[in-house]
PDB file of N, CA and C in Angstrom:
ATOM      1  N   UNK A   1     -25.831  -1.138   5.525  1.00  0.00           N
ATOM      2  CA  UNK A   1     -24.528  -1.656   5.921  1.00  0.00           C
ATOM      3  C   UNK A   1     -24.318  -1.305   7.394  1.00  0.00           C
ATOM      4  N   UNK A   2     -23.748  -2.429   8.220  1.00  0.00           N
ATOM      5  CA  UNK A   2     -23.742  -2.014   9.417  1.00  0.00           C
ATOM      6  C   UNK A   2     -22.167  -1.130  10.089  1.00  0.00           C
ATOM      7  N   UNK A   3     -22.661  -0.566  10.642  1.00  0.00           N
ATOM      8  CA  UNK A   3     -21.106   0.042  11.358  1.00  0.00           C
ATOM      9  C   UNK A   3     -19.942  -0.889  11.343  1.00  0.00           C
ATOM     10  N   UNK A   4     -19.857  -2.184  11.411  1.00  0.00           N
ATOM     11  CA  UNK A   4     -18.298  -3.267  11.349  1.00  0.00           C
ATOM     12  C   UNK A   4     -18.658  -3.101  10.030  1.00  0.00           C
ATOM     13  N   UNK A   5     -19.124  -3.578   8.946  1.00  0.00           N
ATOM     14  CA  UNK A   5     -19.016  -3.253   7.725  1.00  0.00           C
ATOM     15  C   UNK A   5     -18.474  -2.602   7.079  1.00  0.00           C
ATOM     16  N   UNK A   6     -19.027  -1.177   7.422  1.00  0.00           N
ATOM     17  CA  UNK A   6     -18.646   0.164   6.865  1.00  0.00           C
ATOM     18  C   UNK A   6     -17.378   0.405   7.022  1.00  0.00           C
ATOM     19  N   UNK A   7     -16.644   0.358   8.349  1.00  0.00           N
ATOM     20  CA  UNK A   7     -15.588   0.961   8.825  1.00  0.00           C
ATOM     21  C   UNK A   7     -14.305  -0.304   8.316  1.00  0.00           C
ATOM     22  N   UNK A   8     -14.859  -1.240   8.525  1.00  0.00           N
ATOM     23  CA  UNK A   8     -13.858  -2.717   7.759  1.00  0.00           C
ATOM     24  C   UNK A   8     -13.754  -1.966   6.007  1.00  0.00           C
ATOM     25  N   UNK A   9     -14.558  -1.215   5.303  1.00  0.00           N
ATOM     26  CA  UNK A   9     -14.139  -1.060   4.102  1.00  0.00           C
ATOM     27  C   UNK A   9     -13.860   0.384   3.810  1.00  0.00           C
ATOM     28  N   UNK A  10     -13.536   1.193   5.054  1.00  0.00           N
ATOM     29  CA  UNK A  10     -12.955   2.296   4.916  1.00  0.00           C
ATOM     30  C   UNK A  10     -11.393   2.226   5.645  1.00  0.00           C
ATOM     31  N   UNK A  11     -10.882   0.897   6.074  1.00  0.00           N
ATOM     32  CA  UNK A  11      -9.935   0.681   6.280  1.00  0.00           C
ATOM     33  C   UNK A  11      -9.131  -0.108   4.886  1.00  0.00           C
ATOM     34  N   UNK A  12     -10.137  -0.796   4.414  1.00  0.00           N
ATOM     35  CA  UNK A  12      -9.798  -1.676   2.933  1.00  0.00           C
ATOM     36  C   UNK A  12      -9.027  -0.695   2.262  1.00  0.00           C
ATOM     37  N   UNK A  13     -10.041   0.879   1.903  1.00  0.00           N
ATOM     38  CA  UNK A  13      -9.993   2.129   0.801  1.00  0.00           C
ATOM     39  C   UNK A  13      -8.693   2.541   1.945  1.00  0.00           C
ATOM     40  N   UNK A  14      -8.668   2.649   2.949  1.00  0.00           N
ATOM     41  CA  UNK A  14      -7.341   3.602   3.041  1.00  0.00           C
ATOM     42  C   UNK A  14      -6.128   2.894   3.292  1.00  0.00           C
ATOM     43  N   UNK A  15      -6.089   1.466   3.036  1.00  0.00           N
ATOM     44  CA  UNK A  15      -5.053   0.096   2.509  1.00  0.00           C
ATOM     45  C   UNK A  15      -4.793   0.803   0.586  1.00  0.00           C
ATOM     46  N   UNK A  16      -5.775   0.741   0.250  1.00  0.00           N
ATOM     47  CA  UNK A  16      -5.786   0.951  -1.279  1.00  0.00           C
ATOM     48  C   UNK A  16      -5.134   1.995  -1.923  1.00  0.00           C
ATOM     49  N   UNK A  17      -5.207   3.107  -1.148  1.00  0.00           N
ATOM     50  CA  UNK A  17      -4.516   4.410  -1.317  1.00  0.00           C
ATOM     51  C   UNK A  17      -3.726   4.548  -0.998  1.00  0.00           C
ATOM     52  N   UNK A  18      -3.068   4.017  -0.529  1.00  0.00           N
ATOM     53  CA  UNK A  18      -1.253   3.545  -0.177  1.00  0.00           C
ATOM     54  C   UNK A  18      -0.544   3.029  -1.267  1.00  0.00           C
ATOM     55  N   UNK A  19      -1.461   2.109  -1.506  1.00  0.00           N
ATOM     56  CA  UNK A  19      -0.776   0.877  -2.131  1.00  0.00           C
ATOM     57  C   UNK A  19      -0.610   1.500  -3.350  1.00  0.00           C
ATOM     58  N   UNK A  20      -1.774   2.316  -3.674  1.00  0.00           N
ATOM     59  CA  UNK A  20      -1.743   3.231  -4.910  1.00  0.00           C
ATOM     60  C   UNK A  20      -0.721   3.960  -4.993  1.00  0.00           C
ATOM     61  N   UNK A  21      -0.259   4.699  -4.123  1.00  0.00           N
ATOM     62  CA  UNK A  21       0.943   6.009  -4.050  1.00  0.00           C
ATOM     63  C   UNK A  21       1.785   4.953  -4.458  1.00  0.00           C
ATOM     64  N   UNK A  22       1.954   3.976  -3.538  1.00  0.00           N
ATOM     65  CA  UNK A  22       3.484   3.314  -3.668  1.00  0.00           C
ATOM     66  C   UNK A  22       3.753   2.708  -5.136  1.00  0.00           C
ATOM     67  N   UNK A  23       2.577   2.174  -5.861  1.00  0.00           N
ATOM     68  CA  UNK A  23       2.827   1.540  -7.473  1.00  0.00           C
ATOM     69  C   UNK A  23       3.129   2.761  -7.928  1.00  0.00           C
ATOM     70  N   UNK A  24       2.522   3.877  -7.742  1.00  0.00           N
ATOM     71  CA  UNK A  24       3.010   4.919  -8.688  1.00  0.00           C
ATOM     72  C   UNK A  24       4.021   5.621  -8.181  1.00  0.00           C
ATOM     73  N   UNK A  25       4.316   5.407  -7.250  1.00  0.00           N
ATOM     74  CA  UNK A  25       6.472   6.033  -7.168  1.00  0.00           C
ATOM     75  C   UNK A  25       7.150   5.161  -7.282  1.00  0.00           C
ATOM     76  N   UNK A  26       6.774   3.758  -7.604  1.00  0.00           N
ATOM     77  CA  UNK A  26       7.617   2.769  -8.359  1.00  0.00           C
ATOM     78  C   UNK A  26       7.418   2.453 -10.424  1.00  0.00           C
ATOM     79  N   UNK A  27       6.505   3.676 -10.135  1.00  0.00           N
ATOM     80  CA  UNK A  27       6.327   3.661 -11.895  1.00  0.00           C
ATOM     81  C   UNK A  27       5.326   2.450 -12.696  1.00  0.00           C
ATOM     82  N   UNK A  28       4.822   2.070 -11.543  1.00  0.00           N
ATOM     83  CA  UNK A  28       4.208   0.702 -12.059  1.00  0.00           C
ATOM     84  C   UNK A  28       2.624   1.290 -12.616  1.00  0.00           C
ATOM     85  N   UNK A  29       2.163   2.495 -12.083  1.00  0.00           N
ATOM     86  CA  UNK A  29       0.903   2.841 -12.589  1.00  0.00           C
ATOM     87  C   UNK A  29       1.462   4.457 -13.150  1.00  0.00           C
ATOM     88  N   UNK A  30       0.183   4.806 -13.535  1.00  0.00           N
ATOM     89  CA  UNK A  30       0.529   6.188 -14.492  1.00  0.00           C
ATOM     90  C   UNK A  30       0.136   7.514 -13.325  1.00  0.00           C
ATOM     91  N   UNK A  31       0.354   8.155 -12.986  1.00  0.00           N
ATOM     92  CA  UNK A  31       0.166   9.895 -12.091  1.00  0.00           C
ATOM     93  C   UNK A  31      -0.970   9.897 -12.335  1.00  0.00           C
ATOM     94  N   UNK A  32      -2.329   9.703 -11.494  1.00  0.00           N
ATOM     95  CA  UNK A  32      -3.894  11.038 -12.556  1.00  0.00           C
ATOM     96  C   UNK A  32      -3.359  11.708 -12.728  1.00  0.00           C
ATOM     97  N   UNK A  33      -2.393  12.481 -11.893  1.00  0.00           N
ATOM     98  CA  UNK A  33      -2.929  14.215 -11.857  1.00  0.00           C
ATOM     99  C   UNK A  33      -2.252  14.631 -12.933  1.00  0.00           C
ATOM    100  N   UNK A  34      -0.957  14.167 -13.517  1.00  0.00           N
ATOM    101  CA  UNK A  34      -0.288  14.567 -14.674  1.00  0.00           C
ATOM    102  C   UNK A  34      -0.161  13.960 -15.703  1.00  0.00           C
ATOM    103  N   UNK A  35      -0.727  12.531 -15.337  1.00  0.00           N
ATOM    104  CA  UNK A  35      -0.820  11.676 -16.376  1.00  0.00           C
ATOM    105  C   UNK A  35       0.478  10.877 -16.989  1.00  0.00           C
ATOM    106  N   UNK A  36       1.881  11.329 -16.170  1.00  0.00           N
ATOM    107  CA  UNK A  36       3.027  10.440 -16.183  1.00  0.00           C
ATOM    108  C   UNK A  36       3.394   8.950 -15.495  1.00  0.00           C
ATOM    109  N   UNK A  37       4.471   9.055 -16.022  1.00  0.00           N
ATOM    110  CA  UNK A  37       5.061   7.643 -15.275  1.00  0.00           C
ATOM    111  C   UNK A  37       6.093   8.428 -14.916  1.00  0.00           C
ATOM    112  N   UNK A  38       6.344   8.104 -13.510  1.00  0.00           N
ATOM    113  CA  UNK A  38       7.922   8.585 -12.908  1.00  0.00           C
ATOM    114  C   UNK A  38       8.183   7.595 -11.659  1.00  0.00           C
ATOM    115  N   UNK A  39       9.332   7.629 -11.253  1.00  0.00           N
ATOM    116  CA  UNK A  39      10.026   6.733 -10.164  1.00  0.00           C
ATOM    117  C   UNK A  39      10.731   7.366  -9.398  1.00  0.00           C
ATOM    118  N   UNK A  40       9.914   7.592  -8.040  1.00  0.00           N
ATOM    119  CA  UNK A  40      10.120   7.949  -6.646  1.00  0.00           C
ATOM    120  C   UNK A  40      10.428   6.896  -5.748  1.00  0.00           C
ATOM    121  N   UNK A  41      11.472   5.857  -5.734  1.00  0.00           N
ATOM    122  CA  UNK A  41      11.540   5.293  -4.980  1.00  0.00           C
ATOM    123  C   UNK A  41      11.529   5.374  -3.512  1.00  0.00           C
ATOM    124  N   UNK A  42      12.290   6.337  -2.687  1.00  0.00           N
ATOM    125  CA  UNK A  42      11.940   6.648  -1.343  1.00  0.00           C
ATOM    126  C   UNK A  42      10.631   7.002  -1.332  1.00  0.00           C
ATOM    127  N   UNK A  43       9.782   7.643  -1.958  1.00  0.00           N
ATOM    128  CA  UNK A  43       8.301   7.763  -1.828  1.00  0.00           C
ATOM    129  C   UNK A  43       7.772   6.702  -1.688  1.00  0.00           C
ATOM    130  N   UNK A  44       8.117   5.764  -2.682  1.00  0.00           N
ATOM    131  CA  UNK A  44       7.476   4.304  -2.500  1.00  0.00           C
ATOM    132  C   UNK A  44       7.695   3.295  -1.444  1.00  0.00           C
ATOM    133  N   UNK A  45       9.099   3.212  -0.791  1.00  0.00           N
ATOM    134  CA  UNK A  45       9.317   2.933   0.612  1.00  0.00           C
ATOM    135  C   UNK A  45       8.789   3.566   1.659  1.00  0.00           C
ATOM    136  N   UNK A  46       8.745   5.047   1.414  1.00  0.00           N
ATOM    137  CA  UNK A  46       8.093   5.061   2.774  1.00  0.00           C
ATOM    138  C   UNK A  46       6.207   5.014   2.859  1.00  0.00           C
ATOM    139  N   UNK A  47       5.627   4.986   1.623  1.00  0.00           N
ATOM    140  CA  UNK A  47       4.647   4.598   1.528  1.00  0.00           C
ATOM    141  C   UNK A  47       4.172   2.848   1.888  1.00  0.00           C
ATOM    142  N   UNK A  48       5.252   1.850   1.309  1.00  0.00           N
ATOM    143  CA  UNK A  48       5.285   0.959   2.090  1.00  0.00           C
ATOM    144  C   UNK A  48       5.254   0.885   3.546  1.00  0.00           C
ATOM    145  N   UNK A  49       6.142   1.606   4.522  1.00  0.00           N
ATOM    146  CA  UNK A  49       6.527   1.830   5.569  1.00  0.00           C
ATOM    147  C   UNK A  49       5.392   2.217   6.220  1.00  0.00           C
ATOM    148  N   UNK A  50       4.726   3.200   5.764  1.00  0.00           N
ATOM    149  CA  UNK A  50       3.331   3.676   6.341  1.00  0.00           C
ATOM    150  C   UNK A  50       2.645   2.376   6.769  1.00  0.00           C
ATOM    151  N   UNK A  51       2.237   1.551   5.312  1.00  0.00           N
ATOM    152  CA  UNK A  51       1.716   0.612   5.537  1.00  0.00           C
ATOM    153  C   UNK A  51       1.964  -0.729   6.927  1.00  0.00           C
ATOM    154  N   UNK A  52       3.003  -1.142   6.610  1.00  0.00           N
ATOM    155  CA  UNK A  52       3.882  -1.758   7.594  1.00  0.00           C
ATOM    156  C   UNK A  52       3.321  -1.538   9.329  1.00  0.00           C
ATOM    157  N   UNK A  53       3.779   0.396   9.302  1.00  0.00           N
ATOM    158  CA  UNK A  53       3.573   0.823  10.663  1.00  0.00           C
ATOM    159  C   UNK A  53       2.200   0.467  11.286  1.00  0.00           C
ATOM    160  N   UNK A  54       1.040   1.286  10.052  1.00  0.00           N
ATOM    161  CA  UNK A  54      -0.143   0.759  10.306  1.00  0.00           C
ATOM    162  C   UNK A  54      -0.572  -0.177  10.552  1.00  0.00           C
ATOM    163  N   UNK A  55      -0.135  -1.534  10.272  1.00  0.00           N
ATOM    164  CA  UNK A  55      -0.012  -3.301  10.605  1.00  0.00           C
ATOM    165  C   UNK A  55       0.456  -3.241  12.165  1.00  0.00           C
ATOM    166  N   UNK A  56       1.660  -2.626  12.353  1.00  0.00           N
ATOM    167  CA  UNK A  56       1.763  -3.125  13.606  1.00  0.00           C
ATOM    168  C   UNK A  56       0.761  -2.107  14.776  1.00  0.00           C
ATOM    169  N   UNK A  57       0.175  -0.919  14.538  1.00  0.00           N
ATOM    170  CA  UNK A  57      -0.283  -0.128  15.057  1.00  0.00           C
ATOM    171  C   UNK A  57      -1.377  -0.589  15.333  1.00  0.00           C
ATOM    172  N   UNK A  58      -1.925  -1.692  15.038  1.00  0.00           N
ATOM    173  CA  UNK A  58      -3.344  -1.997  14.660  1.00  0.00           C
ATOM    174  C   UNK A  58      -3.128  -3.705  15.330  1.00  0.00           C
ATOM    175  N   UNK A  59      -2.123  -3.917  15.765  1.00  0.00           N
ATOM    176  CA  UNK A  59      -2.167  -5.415  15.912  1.00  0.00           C
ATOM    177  C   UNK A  59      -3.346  -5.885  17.203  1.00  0.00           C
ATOM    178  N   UNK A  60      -3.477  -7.000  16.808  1.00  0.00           N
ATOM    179  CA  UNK A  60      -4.867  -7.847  17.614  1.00  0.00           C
ATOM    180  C   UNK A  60      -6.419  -6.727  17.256  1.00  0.00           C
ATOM    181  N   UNK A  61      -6.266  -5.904  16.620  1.00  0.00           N
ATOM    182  CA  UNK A  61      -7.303  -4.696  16.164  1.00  0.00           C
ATOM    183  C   UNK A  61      -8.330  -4.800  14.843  1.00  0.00           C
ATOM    184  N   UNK A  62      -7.417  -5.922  13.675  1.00  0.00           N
ATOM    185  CA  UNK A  62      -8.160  -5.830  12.660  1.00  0.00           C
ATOM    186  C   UNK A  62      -9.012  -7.290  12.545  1.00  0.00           C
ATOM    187  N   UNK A  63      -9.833  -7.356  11.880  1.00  0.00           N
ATOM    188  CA  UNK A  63     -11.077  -8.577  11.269  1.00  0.00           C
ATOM    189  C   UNK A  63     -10.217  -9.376  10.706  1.00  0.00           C
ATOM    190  N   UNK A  64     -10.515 -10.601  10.630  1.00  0.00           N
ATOM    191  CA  UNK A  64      -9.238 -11.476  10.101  1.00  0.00           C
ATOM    192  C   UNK A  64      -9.157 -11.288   8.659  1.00  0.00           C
ATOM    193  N   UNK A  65     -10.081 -10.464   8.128  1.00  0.00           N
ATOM    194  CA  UNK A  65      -9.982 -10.309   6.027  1.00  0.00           C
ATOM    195  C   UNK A  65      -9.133  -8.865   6.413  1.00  0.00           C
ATOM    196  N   UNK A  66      -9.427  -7.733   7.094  1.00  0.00           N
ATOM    197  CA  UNK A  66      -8.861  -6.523   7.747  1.00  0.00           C
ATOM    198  C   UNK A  66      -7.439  -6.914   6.916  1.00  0.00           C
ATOM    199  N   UNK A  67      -6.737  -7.979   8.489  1.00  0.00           N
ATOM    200  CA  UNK A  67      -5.066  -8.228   8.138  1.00  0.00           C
ATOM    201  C   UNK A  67      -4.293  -9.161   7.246  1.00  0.00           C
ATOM    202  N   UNK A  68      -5.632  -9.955   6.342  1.00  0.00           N
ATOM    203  CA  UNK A  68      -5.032 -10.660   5.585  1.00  0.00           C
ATOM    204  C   UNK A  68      -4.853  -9.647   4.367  1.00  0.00           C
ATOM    205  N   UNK A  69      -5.593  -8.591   4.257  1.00  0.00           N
ATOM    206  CA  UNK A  69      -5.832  -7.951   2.880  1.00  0.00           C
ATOM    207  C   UNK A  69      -4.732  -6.980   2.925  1.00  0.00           C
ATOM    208  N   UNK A  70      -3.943  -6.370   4.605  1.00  0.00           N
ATOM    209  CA  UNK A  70      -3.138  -5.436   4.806  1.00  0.00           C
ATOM    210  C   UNK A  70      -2.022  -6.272   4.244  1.00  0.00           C
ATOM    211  N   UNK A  71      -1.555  -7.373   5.425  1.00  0.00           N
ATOM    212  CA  UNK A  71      -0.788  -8.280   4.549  1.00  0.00           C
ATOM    213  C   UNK A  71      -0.292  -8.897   3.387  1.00  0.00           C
ATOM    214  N   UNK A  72      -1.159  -9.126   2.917  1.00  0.00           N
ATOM    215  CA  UNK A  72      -0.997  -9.152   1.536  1.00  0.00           C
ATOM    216  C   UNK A  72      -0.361  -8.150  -0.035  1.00  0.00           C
ATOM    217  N   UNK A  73      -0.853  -7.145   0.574  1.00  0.00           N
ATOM    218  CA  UNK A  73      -0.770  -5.358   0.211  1.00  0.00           C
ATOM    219  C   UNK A  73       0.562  -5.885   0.156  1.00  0.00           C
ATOM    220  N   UNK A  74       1.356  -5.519   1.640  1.00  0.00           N
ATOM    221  CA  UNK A  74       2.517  -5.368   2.217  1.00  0.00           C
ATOM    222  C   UNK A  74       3.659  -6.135   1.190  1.00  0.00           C
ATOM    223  N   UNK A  75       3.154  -7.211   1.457  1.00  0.00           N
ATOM    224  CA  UNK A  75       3.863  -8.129   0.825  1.00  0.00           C
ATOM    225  C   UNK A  75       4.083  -8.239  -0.687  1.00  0.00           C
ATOM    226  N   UNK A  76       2.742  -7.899  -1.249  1.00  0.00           N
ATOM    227  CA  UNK A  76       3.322  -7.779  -3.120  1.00  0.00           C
ATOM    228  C   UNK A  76       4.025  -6.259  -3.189  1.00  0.00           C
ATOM    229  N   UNK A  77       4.051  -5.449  -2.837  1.00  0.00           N
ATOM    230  CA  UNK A  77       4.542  -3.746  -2.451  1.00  0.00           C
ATOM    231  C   UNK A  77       5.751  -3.935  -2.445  1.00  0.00           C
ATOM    232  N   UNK A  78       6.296  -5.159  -1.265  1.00  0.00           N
ATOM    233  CA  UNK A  78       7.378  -5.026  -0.957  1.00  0.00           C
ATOM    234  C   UNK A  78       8.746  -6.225  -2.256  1.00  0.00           C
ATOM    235  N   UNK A  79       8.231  -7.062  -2.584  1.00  0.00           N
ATOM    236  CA  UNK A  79       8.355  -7.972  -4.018  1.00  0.00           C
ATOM    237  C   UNK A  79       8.921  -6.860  -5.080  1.00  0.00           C
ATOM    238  N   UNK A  80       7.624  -6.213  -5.274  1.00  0.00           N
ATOM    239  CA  UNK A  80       7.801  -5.113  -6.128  1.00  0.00           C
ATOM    240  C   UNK A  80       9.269  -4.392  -5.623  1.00  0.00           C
ATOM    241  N   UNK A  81       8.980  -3.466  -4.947  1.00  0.00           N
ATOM    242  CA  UNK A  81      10.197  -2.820  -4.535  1.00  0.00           C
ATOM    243  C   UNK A  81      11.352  -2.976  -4.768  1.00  0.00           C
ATOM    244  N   UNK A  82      11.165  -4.957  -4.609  1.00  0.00           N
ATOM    245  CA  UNK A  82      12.649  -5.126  -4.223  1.00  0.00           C
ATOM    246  C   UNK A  82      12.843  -5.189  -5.948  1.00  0.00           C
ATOM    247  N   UNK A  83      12.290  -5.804  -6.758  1.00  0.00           N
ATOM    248  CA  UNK A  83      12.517  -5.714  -8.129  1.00  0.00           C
ATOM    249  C   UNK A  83      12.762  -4.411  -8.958  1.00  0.00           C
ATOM    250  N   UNK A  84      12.140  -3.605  -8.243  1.00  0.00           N
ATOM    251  CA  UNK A  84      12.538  -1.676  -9.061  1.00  0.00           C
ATOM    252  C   UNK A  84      13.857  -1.198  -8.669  1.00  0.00           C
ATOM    253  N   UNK A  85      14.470  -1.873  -6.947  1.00  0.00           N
ATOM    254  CA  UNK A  85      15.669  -1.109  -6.854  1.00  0.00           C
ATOM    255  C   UNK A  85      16.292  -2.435  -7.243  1.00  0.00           C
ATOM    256  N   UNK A  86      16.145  -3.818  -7.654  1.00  0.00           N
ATOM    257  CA  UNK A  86      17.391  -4.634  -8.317  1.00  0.00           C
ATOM    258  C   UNK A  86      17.563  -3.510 -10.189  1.00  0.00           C
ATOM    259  N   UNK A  87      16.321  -3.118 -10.475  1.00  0.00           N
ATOM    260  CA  UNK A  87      16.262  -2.714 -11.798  1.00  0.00           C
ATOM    261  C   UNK A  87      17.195  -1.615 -12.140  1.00  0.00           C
ATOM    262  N   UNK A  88      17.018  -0.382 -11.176  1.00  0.00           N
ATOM    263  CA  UNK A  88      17.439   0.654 -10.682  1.00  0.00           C
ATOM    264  C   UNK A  88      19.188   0.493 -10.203  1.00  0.00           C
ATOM    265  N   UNK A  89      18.996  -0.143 -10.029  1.00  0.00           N
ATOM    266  CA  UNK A  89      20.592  -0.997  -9.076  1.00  0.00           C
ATOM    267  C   UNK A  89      21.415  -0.442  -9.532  1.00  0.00           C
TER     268      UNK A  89
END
């Protein structure tokens, strides 16, 4: 695998691990570490937010799959969100 390769899918994995925190402080996935469901919503916003920042931190910077895949993230994260605090409401 060449160096743009590699580093394009260690940006993918650290897109993924966001996205991960944020389903699980919106309760949408289960804790590993404890094996619960709980709802951290400000965790999950600002885990969104991370994401977000990183988008603009990175602009004209990523591979065009890079910002479609960040984008995308962003965007079902944020769907979500808005449906846990209408739920929450």
């Amino acid at each position: 695998m060449d160096e743009k390769k590699y580093f394009e899918s260690l940006f993918i994995s650290l897109v993924a691990t966001f996205e991960t925190n944020a389903l699980i402080a919106m309760g949408k996935l289960t804790n590993p570490v404890d094996g619960k469901v709980e709802k951290d919503l400000n965790a999950a916003k600002m885990n969104i937010d991370i994401l977000r920042m990183l988008k603009e931190k990175t602009n004209n910077n990523l591979s065009e799959q890079e910002l479609k895949h960040l984008t995308t993230t962003i965007t079902n994260l944020e769907l979500n969100y808005v449906e846990e605090i209408k739920t929450d409401g």
